[in-house]
C-alpha atoms as a PDB file:
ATOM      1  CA  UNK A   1      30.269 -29.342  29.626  1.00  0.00           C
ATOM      2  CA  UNK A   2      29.410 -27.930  26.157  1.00  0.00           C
ATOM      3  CA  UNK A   3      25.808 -26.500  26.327  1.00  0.00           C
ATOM      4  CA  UNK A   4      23.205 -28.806  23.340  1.00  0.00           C
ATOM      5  CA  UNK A   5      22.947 -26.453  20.363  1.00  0.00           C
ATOM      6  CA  UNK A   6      19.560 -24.480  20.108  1.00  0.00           C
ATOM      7  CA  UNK A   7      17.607 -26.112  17.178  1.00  0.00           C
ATOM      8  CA  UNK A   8      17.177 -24.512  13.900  1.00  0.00           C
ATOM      9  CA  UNK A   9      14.548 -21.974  13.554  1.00  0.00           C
ATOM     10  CA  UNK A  10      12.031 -23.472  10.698  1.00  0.00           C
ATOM     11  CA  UNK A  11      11.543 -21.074   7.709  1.00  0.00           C
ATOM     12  CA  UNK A  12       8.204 -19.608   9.024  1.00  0.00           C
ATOM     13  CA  UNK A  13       9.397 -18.587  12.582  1.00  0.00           C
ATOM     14  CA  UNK A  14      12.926 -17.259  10.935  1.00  0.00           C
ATOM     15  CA  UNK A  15      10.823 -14.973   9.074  1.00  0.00           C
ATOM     16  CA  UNK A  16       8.243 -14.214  11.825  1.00  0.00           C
ATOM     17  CA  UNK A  17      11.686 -13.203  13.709  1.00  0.00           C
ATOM     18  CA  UNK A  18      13.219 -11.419  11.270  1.00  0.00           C
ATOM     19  CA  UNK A  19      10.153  -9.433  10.101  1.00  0.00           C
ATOM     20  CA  UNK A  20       8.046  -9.356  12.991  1.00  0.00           C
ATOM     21  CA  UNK A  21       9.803 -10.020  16.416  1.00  0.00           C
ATOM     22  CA  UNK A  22      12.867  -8.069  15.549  1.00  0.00           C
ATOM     23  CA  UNK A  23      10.806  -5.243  13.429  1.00  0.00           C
ATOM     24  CA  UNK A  24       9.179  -4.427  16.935  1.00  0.00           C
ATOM     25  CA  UNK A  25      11.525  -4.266  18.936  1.00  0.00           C
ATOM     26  CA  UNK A  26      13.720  -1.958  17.097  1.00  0.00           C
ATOM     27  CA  UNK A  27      11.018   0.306  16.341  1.00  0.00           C
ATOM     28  CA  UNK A  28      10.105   0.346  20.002  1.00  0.00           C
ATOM     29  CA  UNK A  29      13.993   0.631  20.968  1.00  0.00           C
ATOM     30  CA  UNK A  30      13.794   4.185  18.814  1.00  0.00           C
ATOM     31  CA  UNK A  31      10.567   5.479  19.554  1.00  0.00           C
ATOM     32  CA  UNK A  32      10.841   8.469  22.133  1.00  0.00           C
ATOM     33  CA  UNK A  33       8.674  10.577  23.957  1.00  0.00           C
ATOM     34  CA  UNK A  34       9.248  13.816  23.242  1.00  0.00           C
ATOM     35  CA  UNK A  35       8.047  17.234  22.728  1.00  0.00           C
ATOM     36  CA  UNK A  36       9.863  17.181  19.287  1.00  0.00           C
ATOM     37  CA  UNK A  37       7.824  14.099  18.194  1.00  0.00           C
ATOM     38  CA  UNK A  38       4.660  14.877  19.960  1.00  0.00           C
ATOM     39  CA  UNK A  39       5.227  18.158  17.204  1.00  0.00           C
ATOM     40  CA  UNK A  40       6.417  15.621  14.768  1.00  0.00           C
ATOM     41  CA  UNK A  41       3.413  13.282  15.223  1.00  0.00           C
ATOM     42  CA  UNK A  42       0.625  16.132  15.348  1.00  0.00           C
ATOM     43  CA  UNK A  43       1.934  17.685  11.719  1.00  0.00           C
ATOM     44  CA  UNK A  44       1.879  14.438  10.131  1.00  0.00           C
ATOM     45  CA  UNK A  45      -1.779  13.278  11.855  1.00  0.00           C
ATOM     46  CA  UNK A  46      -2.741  16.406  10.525  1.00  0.00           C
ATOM     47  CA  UNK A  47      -1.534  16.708   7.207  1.00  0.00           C
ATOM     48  CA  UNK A  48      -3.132  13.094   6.766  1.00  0.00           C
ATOM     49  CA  UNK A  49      -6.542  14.298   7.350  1.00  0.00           C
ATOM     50  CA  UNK A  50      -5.993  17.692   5.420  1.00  0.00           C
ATOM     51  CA  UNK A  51      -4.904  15.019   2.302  1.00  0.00           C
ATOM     52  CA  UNK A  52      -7.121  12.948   3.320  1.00  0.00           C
ATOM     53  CA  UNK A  53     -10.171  15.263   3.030  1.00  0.00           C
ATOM     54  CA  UNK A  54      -9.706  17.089   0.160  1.00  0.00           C
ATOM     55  CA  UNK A  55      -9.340  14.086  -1.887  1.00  0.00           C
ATOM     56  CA  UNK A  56     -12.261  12.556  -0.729  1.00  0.00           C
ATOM     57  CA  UNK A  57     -14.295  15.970  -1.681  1.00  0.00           C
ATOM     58  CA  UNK A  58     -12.311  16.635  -4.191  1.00  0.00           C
ATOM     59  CA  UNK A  59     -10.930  13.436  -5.814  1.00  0.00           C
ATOM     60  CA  UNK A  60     -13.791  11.066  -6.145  1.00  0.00           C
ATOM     61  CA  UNK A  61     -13.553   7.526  -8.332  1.00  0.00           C
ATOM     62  CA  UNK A  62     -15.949   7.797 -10.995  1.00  0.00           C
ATOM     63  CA  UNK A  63     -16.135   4.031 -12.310  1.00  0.00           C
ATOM     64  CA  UNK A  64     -16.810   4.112 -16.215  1.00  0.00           C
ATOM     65  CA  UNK A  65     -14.732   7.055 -17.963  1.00  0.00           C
ATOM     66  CA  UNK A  66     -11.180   7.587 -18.223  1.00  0.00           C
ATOM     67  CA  UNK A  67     -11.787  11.282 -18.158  1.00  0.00           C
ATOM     68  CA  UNK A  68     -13.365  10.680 -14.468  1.00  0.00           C
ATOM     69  CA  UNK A  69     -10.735   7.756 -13.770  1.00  0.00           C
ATOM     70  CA  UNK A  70      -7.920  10.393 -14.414  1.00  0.00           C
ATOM     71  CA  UNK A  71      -8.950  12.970 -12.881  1.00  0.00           C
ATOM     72  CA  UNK A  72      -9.167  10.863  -9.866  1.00  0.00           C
ATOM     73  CA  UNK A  73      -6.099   9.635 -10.007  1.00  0.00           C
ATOM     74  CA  UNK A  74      -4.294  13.471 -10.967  1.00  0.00           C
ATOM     75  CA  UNK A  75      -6.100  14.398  -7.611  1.00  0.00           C
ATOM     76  CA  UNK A  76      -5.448  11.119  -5.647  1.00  0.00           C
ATOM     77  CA  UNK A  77      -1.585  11.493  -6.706  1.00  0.00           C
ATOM     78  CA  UNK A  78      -1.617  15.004  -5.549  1.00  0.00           C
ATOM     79  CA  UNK A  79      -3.116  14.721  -2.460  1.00  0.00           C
ATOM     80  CA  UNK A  80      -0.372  11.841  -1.132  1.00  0.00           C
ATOM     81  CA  UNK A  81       2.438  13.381  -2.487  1.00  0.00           C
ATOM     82  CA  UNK A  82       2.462  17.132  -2.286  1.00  0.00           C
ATOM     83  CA  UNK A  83       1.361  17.638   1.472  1.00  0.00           C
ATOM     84  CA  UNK A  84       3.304  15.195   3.373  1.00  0.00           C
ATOM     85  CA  UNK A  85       6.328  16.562   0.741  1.00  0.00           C
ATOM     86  CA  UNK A  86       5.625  19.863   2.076  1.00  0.00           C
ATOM     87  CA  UNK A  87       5.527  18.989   5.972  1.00  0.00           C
ATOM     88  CA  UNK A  88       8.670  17.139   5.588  1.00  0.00           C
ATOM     89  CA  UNK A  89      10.481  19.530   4.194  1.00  0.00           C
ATOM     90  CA  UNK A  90       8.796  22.842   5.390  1.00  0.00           C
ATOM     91  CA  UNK A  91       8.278  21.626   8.640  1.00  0.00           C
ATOM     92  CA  UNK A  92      10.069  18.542   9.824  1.00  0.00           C
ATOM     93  CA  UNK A  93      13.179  19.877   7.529  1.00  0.00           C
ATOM     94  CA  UNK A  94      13.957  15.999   6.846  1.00  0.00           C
ATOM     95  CA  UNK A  95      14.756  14.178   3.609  1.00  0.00           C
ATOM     96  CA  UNK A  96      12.244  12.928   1.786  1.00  0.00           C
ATOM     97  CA  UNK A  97      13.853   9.535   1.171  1.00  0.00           C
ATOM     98  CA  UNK A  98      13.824   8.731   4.801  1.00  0.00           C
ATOM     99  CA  UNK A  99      10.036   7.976   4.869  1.00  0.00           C
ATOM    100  CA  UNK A 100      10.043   4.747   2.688  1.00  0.00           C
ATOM    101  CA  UNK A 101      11.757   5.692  -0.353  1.00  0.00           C
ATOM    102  CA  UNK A 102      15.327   3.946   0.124  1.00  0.00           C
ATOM    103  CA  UNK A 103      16.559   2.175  -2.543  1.00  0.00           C
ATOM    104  CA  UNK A 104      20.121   0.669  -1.748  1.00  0.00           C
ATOM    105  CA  UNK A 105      19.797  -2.818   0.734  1.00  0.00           C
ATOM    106  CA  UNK A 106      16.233  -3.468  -1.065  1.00  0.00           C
ATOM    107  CA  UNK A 107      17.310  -6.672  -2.947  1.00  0.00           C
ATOM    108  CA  UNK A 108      17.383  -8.987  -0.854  1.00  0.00           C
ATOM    109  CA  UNK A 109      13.756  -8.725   0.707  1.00  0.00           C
ATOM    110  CA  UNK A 110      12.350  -9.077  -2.963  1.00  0.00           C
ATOM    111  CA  UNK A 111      11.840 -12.893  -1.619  1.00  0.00           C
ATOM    112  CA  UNK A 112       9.487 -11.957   0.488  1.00  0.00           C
ATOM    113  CA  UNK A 113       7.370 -10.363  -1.674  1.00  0.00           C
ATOM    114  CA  UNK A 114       7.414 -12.704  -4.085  1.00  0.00           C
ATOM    115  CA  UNK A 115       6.167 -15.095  -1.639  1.00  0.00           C
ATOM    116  CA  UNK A 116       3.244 -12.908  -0.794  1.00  0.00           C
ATOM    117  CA  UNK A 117       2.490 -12.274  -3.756  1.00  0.00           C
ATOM    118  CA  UNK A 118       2.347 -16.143  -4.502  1.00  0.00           C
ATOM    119  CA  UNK A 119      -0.385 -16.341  -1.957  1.00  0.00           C
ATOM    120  CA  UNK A 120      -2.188 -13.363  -2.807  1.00  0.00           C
ATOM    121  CA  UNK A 121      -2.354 -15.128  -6.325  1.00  0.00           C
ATOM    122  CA  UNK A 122      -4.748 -17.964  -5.935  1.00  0.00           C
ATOM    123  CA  UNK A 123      -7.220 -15.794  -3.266  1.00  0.00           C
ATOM    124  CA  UNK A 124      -7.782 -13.243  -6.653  1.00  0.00           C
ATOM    125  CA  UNK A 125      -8.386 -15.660  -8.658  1.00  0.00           C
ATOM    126  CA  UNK A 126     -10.986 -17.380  -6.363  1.00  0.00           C
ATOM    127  CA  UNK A 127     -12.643 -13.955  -5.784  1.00  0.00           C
ATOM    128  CA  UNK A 128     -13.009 -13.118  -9.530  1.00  0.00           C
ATOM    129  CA  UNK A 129     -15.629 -15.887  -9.625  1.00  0.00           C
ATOM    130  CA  UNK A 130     -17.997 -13.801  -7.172  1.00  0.00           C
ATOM    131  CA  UNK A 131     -20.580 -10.817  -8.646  1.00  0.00           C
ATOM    132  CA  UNK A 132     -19.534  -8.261  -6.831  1.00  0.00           C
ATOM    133  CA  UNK A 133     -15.853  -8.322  -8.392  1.00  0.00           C
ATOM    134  CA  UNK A 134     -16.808  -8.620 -11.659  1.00  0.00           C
ATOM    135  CA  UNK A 135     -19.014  -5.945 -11.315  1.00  0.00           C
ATOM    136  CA  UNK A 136     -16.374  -3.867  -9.323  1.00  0.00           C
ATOM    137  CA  UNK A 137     -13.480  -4.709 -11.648  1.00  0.00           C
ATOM    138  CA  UNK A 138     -11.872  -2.879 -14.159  1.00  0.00           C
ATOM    139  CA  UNK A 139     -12.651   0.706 -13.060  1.00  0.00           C
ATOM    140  CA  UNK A 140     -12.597   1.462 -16.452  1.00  0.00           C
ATOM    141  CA  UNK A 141     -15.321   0.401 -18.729  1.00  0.00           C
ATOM    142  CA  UNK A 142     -15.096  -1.854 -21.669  1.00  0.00           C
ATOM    143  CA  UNK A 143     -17.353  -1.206 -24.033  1.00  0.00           C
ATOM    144  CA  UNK A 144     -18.378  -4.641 -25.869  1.00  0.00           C
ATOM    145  CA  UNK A 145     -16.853  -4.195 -29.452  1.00  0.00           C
ATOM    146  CA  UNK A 146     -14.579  -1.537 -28.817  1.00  0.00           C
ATOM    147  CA  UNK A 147     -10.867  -2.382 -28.496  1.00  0.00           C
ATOM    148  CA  UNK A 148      -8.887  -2.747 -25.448  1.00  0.00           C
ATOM    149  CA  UNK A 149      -6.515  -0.214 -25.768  1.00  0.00           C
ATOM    150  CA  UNK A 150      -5.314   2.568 -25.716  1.00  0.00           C
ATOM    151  CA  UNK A 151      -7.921   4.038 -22.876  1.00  0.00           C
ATOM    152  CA  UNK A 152      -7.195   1.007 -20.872  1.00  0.00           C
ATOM    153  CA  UNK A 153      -3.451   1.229 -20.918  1.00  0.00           C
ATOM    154  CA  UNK A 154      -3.612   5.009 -20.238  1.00  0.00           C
ATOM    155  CA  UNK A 155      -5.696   4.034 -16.976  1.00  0.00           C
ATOM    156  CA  UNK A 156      -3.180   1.437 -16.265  1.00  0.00           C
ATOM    157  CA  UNK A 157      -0.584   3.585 -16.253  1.00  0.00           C
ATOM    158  CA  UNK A 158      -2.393   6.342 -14.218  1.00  0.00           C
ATOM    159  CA  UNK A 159      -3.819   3.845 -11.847  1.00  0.00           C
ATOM    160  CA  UNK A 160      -0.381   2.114 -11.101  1.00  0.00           C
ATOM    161  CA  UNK A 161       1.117   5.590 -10.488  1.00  0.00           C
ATOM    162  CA  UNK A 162      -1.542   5.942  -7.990  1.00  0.00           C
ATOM    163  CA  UNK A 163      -0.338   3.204  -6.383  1.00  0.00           C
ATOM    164  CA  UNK A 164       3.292   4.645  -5.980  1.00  0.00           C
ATOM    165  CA  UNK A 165       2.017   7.658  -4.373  1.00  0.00           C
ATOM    166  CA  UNK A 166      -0.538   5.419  -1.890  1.00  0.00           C
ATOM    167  CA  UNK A 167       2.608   3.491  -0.769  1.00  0.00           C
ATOM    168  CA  UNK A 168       4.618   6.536   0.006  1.00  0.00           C
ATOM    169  CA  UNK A 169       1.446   8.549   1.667  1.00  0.00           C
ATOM    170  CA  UNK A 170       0.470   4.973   4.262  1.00  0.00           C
ATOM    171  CA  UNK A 171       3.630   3.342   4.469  1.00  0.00           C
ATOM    172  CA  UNK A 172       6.185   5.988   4.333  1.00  0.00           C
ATOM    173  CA  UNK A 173       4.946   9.267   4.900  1.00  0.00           C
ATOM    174  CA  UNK A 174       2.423   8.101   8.326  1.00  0.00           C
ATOM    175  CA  UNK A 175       4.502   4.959   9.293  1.00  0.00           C
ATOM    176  CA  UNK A 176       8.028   6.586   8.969  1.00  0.00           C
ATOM    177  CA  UNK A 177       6.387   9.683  10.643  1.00  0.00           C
ATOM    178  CA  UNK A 178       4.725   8.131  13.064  1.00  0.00           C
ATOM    179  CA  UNK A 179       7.105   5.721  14.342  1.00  0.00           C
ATOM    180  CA  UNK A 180       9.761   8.441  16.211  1.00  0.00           C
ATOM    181  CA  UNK A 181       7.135   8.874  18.286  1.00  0.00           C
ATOM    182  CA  UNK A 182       5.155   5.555  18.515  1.00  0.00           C
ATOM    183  CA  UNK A 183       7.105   3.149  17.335  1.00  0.00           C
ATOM    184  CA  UNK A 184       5.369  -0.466  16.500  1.00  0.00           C
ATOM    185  CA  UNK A 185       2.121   0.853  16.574  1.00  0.00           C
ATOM    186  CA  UNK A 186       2.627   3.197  14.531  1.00  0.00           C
ATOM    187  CA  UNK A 187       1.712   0.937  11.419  1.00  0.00           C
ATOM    188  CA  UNK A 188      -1.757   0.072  13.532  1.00  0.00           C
ATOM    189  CA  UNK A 189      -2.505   3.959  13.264  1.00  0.00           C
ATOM    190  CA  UNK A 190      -1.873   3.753   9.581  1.00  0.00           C
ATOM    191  CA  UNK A 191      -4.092   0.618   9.066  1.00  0.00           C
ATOM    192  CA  UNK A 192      -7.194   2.715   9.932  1.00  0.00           C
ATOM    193  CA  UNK A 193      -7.650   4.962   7.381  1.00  0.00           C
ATOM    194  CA  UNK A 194      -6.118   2.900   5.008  1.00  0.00           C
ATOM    195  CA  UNK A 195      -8.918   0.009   5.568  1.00  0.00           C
ATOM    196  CA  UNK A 196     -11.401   2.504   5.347  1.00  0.00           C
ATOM    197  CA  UNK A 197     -10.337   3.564   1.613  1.00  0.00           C
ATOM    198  CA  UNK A 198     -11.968   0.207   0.696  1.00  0.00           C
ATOM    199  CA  UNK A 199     -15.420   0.360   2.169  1.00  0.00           C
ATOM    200  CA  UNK A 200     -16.794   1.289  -1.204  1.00  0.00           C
ATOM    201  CA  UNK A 201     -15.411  -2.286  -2.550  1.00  0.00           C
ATOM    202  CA  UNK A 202     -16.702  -5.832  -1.511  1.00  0.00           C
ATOM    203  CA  UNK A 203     -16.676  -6.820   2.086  1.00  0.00           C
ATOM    204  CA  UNK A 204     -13.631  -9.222   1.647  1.00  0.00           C
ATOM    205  CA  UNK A 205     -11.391  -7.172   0.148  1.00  0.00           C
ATOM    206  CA  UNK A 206     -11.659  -4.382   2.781  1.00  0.00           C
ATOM    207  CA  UNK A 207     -11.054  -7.339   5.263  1.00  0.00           C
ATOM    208  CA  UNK A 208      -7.880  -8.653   3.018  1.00  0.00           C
ATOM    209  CA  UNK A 209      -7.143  -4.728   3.004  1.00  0.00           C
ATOM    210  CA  UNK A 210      -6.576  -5.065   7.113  1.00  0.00           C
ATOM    211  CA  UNK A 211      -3.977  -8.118   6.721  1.00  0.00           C
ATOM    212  CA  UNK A 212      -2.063  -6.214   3.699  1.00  0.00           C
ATOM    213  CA  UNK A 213      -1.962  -3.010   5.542  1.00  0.00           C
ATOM    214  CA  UNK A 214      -0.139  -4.557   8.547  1.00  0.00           C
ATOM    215  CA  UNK A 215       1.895  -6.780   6.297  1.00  0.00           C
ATOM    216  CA  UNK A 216       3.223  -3.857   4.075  1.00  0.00           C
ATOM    217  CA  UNK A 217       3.443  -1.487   6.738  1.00  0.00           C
ATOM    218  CA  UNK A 218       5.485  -4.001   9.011  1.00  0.00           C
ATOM    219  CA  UNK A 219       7.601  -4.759   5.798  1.00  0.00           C
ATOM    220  CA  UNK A 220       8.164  -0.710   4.744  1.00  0.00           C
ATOM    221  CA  UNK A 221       9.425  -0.259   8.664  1.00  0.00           C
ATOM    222  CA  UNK A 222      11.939  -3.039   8.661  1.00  0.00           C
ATOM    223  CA  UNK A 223      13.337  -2.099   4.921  1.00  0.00           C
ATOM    224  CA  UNK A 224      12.571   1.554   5.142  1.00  0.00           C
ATOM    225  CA  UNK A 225      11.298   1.266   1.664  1.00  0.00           C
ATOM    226  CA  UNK A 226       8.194   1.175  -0.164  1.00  0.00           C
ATOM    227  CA  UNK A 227       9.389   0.161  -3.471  1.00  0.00           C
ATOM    228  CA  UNK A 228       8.390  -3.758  -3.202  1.00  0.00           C
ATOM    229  CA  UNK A 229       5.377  -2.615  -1.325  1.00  0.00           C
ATOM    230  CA  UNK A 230       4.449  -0.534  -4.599  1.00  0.00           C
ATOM    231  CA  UNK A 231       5.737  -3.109  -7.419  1.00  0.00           C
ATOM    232  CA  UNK A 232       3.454  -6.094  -5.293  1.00  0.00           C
ATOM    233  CA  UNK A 233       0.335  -3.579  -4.859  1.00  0.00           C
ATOM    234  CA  UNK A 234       0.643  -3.061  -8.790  1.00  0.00           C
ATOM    235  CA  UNK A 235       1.102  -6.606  -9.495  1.00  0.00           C
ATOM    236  CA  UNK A 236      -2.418  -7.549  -7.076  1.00  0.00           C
ATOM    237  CA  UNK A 237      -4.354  -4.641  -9.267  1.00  0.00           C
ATOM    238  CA  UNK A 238      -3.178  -6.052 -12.214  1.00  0.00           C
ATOM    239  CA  UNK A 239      -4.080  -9.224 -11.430  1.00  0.00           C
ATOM    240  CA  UNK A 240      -7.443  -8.367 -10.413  1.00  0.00           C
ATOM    241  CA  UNK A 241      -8.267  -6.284 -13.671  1.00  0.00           C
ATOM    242  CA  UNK A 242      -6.994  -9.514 -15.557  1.00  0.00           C
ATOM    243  CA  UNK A 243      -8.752 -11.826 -13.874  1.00  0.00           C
ATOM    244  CA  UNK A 244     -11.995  -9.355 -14.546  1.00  0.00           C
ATOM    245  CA  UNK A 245     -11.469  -8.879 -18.381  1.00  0.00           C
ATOM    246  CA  UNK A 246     -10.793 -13.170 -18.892  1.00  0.00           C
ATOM    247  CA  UNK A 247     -14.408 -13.310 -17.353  1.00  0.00           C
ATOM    248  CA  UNK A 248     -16.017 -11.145 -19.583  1.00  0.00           C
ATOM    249  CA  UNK A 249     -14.309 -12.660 -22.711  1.00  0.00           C
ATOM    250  CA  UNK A 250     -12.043  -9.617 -24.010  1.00  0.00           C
ATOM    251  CA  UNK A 251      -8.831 -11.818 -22.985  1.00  0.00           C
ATOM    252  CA  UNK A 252      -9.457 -15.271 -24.029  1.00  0.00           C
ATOM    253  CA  UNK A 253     -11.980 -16.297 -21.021  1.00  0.00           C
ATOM    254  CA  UNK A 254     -12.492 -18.528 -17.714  1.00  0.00           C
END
């Protein structure tokens, strides 16, 4: 006697499945313990908080000027790009496009992101209303009078590069190094220091920062690429600094 078919999966649990379920258990499946990735997990640890450091000594946000801004971000870039470059190829002797930067097979997750980014959408715009975002947001300060541009889309441009080189430092560089040796959790171990980047903005967006850390680094694991991750990051800053400028009336206004 013919067995009932199983019922269809609704949309939510296909993805939870798809980008979740099956995302841990092939990261678990690979993950080995090893003296090879105990070496492998130390150098990356390591170069984290040798990146890590300097640019917090080194590379400090100063809200106002684009001189400051830039400089931030020349050191910011720097610091996420050049070590972990270094390890993997001095060290690990790996490609550099195997930790998050894969292109081909990309396409077909854009959906995904598009979908996050449609619910990320509405929670901006609720939290421009509040103080402490208007206050936070843009980095870059507008003097009343002056024009927009070009400072502003010089910062853009530097800012959004910055976010490029976050992507590949958290979600490719510690989760695609990590995971040999830890698998899964390996995206919990980048979540920490990634959260703590945004203790010097407001309370919920260092909270949000949590959720979007495990989101994007779940995401960067089961494509192996951190281009989406990037392209929604920069569309969520963008966003924000839009939201900030239409309530202080240089783009039409709330």
């Amino acid at each position: 006697m013919d067995q009932p078919a199983a019922p269809a999966l609704t949309l939510p649990a296909r993805l939870w499945r798809e980008y979740v379920t099956d995302v841990r258990r092939d990261a678990n499946a690979r993950a080995e313990v090893s003296v090879a990735n105990d070496r492998r997990a130390v150098a990356v640890l390591l170069a984290v908080a040798v990146s890590l450091t300097i640019s917090e000594f080194y590379g400090s946000r100063e809200h106002g000027s684009i001189g400051g801004l830039a400089r931030w971000a020349a050191v910011t870039i720097a610091c996420y790009v050049i070590p972990p470059v270094l390890v993997i190829k001095l060290l690990l002797r790996e490609r550099v496009r195997d930790f998050g930067l894969r292109v081909d097979g990309i396409g077909p997750h854009a959906r995904v992101y598009l979908l996050l980014f449609s619910l990320s959408f509405p929670a901006v715009v609720i939290a421009s209303f509040s103080e402490g975002f208007q206050h936070k947001y843009p980095f870059l300060e507008i003097v009343p009078g002056n024009p927009l541009g070009p400072d502003l889309f010089v910062w853009w441009a530097l800012y959004w590069l910055q976010f490029v080189a976050l992507e590949f430092f958290f979600r490719g560089f510690i989760v695609h190094g990590l995971a040999p040796r830890l698998g899964w959790v390996s995206i919990f171990v980048m979540v920490v220091p990634y959260n703590m980047l945004h203790y010097d903005k407001p309370m919920l967006e260092a909270l949000a920062a949590i959720v979007g850390g495990v989101v994007l680094g779940t995401l960067s694991l089961k494509t192996r690429s951190i281009w989406w991750g990037a392209a929604l990051h920069i569309a969520i800053a963008a966003t924000m600094d839009i939201c900030a400028l239409l309530h202080a009336g240089r783009i039409l206004s709330f």
